[in-house]
N, C-alpha and C. Protein backbone atom coordinates (compact mmCIF):
# COMPACT_ATOMS: atom_id res chain seq x y z
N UNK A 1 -79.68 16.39 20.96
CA UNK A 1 -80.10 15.26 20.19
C UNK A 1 -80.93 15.69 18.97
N UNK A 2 -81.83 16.76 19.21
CA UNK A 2 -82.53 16.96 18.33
C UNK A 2 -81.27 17.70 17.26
N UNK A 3 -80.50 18.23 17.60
CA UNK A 3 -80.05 19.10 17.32
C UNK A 3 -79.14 17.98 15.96
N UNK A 4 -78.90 16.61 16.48
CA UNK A 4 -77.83 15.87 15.87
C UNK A 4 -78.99 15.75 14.90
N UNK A 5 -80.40 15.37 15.14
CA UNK A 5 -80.96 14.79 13.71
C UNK A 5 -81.12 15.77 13.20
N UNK A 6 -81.20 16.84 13.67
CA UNK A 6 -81.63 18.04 11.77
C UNK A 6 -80.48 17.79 11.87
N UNK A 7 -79.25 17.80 11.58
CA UNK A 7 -78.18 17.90 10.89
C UNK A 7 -77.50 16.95 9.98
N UNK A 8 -78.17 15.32 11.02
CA UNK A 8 -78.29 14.52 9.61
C UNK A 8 -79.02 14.47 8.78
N UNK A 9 -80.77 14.71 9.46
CA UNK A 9 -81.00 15.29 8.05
C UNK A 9 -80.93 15.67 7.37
N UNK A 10 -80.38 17.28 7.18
CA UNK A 10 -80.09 17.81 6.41
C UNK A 10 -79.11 17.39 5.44
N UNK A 11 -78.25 16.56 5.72
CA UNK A 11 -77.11 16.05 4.98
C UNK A 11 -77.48 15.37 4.38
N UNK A 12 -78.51 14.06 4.37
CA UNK A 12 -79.06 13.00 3.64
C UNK A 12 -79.95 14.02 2.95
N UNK A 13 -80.99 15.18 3.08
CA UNK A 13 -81.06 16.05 2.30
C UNK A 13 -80.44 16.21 0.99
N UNK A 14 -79.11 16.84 1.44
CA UNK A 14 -78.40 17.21 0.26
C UNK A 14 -77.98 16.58 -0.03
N UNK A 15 -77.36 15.13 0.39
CA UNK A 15 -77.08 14.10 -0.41
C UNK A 15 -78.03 13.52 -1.47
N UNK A 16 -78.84 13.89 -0.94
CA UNK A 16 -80.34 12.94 -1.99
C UNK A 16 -80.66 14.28 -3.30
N UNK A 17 -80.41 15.82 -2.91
CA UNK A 17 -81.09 16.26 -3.58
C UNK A 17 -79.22 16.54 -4.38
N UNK A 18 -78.43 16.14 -3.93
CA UNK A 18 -76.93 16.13 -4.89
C UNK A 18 -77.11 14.68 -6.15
N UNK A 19 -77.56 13.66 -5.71
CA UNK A 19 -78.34 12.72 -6.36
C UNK A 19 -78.94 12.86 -7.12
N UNK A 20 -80.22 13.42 -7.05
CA UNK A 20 -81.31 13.69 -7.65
C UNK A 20 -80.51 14.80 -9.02
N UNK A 21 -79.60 15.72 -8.58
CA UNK A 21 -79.41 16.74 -9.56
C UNK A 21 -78.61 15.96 -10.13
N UNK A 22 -77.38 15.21 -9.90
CA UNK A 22 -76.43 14.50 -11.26
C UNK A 22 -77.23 13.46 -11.68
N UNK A 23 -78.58 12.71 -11.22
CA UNK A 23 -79.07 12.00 -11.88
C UNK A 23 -80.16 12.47 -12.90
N UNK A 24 -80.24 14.09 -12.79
CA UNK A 24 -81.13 15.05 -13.87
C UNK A 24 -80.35 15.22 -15.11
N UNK A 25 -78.92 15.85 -14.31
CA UNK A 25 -78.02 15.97 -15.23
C UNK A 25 -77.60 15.02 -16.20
N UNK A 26 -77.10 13.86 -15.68
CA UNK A 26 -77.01 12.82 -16.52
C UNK A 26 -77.98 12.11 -17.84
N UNK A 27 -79.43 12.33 -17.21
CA UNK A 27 -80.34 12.45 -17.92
C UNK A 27 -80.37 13.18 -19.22
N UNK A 28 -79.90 14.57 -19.14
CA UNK A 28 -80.02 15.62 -19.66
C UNK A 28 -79.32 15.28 -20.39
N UNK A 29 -77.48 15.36 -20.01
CA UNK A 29 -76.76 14.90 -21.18
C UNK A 29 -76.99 13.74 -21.83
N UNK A 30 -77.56 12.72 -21.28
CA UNK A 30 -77.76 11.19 -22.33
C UNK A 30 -78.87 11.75 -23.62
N UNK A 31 -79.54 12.20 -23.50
CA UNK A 31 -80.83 13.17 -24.23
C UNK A 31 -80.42 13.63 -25.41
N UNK A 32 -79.09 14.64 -24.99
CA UNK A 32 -78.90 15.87 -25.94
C UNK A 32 -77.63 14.81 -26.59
N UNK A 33 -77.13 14.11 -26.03
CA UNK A 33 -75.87 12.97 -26.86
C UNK A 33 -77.09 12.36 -27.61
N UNK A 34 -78.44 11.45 -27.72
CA UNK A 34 -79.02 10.66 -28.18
C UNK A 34 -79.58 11.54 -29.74
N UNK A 35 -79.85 13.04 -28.94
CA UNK A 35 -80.36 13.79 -30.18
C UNK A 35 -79.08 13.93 -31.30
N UNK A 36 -77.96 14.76 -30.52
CA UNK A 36 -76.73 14.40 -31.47
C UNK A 36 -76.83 13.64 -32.43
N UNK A 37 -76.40 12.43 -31.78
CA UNK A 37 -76.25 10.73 -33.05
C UNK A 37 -76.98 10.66 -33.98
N UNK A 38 -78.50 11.12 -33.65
CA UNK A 38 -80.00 10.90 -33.98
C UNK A 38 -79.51 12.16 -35.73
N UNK A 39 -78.96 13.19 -35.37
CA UNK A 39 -78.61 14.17 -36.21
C UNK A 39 -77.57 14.10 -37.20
N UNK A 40 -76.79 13.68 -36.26
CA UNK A 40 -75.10 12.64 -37.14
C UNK A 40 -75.90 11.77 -38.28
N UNK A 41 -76.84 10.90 -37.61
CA UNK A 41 -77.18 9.91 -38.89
C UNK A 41 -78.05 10.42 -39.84
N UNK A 42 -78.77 11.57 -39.67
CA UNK A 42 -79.43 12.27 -40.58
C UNK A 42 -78.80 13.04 -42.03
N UNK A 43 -77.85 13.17 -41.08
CA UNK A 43 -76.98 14.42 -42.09
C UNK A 43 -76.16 13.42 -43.08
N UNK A 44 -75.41 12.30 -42.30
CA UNK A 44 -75.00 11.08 -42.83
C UNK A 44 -75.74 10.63 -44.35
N UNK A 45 -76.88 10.38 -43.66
CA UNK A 45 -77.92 9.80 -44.70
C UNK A 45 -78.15 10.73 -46.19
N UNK A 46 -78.13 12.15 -45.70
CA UNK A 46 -78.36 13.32 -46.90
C UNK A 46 -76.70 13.76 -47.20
N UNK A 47 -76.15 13.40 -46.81
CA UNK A 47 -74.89 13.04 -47.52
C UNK A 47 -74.75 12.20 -48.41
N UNK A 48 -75.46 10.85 -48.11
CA UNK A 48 -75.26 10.17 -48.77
C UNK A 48 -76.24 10.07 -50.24
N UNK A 49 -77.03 10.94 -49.63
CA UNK A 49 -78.25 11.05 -51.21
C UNK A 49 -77.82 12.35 -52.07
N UNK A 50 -76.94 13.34 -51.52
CA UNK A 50 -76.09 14.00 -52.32
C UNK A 50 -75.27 13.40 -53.17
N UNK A 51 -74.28 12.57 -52.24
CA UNK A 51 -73.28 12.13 -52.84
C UNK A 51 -73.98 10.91 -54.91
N UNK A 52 -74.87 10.79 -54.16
CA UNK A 52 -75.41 9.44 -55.01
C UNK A 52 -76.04 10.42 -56.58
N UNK A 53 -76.50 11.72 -55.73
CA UNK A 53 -76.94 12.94 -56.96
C UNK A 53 -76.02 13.56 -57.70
N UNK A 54 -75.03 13.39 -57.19
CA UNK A 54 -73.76 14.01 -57.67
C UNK A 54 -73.35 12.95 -59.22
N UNK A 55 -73.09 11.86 -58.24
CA UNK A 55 -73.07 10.49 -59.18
C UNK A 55 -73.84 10.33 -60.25
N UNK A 56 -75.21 11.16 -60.11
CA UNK A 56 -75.86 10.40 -61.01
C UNK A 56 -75.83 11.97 -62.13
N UNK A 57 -75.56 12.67 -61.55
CA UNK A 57 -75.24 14.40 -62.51
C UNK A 57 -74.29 13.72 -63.21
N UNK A 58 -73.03 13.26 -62.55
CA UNK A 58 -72.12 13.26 -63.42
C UNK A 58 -71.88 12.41 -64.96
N UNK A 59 -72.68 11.52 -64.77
CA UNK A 59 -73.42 10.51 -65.57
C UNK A 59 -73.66 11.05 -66.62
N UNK A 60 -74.53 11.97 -66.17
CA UNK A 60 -75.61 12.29 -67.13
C UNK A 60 -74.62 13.81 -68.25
N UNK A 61 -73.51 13.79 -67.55
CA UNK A 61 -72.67 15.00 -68.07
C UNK A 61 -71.48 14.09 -69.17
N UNK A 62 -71.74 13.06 -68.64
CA UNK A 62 -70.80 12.20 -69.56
C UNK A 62 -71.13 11.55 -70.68
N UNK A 63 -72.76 11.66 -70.65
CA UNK A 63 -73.89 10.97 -71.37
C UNK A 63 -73.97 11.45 -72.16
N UNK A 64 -74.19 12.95 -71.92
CA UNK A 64 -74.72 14.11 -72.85
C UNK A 64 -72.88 14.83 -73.34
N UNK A 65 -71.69 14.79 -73.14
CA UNK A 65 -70.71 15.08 -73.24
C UNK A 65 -70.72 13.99 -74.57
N UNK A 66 -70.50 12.06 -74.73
CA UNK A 66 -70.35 11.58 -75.31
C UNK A 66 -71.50 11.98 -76.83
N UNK A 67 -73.06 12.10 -76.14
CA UNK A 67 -73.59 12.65 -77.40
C UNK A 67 -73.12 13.86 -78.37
N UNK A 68 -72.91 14.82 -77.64
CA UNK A 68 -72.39 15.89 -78.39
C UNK A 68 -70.92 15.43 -79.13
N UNK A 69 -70.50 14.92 -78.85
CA UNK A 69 -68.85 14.55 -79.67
C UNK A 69 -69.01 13.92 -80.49
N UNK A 70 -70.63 12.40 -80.74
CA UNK A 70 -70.90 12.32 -81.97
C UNK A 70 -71.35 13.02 -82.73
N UNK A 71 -72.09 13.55 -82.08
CA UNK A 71 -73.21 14.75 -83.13
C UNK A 71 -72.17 15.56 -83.78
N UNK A 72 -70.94 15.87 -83.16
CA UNK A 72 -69.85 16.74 -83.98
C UNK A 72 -69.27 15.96 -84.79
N UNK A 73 -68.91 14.73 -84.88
CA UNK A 73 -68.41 14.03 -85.74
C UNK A 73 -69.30 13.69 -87.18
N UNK A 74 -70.09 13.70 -86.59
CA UNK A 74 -71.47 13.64 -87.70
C UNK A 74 -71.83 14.67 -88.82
N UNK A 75 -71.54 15.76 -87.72
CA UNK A 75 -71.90 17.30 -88.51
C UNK A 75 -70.10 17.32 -89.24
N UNK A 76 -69.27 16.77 -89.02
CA UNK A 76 -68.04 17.36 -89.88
C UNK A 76 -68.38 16.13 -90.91
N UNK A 77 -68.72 14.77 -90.51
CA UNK A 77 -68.81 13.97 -91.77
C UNK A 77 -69.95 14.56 -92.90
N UNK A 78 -70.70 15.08 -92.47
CA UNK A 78 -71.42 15.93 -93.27
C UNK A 78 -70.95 17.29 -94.18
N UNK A 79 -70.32 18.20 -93.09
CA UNK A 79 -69.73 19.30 -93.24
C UNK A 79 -68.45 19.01 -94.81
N UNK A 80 -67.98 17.82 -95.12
CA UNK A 80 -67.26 17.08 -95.82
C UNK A 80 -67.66 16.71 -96.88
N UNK A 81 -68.90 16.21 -96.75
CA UNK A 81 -69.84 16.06 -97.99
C UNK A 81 -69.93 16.85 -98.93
N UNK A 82 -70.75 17.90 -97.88
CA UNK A 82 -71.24 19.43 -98.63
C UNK A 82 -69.85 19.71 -99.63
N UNK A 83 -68.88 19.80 -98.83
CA UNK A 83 -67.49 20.59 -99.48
C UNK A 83 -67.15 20.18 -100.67
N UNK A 84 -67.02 18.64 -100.35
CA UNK A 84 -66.96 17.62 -101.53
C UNK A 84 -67.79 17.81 -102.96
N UNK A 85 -69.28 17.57 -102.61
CA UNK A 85 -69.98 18.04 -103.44
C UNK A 85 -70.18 19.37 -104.46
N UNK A 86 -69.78 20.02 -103.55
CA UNK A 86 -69.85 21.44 -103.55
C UNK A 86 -68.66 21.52 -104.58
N UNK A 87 -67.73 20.97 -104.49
CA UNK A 87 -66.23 21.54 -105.62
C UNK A 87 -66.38 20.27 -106.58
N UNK A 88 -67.60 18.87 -106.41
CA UNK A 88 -67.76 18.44 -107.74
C UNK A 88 -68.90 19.51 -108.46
N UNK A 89 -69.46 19.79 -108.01
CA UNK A 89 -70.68 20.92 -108.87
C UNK A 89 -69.75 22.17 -109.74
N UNK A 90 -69.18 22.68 -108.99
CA UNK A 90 -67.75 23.55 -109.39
C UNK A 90 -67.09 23.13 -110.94
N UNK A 91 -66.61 22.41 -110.14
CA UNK A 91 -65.68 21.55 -111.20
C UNK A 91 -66.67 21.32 -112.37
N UNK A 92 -67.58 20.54 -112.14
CA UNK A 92 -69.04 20.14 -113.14
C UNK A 92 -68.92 21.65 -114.07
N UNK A 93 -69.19 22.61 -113.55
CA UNK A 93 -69.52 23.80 -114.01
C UNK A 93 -68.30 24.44 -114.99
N UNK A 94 -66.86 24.07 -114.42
CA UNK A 94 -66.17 24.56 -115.35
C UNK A 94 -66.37 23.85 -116.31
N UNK A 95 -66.15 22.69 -116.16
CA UNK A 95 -65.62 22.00 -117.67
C UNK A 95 -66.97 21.54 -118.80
N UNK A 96 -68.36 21.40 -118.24
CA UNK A 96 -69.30 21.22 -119.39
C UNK A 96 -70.14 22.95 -119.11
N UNK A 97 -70.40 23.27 -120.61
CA UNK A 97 -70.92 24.52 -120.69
C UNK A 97 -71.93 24.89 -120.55
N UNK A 98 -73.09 23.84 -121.04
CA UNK A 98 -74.31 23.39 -120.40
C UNK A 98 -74.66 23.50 -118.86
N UNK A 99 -73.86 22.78 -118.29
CA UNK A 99 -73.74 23.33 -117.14
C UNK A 99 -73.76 24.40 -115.90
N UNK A 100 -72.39 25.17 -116.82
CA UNK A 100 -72.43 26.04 -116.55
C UNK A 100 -73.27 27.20 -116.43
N UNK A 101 -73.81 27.09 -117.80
CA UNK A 101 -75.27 28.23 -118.45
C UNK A 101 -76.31 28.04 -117.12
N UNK A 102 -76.46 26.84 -116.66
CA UNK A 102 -77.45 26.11 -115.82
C UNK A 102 -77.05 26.63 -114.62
N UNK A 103 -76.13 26.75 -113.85
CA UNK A 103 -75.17 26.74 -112.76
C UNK A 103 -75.22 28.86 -112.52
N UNK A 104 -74.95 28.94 -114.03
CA UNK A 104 -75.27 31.00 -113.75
C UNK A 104 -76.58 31.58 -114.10
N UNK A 105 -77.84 30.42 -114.47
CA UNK A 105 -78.87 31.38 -114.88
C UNK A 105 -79.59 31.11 -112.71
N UNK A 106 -80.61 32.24 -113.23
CA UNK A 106 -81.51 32.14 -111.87
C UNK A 106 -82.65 31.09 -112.06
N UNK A 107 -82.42 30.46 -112.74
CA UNK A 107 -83.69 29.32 -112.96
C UNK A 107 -83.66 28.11 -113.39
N UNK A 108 -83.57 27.14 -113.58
CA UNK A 108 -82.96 25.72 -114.04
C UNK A 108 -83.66 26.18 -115.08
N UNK A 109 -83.43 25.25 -116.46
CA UNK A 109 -84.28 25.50 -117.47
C UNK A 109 -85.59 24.63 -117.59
N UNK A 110 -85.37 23.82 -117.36
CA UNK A 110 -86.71 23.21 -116.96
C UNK A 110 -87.95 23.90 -116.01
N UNK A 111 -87.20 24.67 -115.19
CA UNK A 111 -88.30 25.64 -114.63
C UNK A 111 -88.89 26.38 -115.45
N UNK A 112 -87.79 27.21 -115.91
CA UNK A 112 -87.98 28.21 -116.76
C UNK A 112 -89.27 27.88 -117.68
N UNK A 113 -88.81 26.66 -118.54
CA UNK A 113 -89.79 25.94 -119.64
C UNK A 113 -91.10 25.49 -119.16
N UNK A 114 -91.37 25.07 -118.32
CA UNK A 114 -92.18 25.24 -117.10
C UNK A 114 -93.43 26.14 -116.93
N UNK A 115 -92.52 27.31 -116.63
CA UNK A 115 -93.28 28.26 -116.20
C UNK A 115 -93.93 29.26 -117.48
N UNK A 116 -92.95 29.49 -118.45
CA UNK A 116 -93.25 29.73 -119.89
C UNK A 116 -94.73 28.84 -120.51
N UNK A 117 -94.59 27.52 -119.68
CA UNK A 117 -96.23 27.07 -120.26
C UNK A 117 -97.09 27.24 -119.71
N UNK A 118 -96.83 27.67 -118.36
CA UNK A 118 -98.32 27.96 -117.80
C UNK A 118 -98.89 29.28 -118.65
């Protein structure tokens, strides 16, 4: 008799301490799944503040892309000027002689006259 109860004991034993361990276990894994998710939504989240940095780089590449293409348009409407100007002064120079004299000395004459009075 005695002999029958240690042996159920022992069984409700290990039944309880077979219990006790898948109800550790279970524990354990609900834990390390909760930390998971907990990590999923983290990374999620800095994904999503990448993604939004990315967005806002690219912006700013399109911003500064559109400035520079005026600024080049600007500098050739300029660059056009000069040229322009540049072959009326030319031109100026061939055809009045005055000019010209003016156009090959190193000094306007008015400088020149100028400086002769100091």
């Amino acid at each position: 008799m005695i002999g029958t109860l240690k042996s159920r004991a022992m069984g409700w034993a290990l039944g309880g301490l077979a219990l006790v361990s898948a109800y550790l276990y279970w524990q354990h894994v609900t834990t390390q799944r909760e930390a998971y998710q907990a990590e999923a939504e983290r990374q999620r989240e800095r994904a999503e503040i990448l993604r939004r940095h990315q967005q806002f780089q690219r912006q700013q590449i399109e911003t500064l892309n559109d400035a520079l293409a005026e600024r080049d348009r600007a500098l050739t409407i300029i660059a056009d000027d000069i040229r322009a100007s540049t072959a009326a002064l030319q031109s100026l120079g061939e055809t009045d002689a005055e000019a010209r004299e003016w156009l090959d000395s190193d000094l306007p004459t008015g400088i020149a006259d100028w400086v002769r009075e100091l």
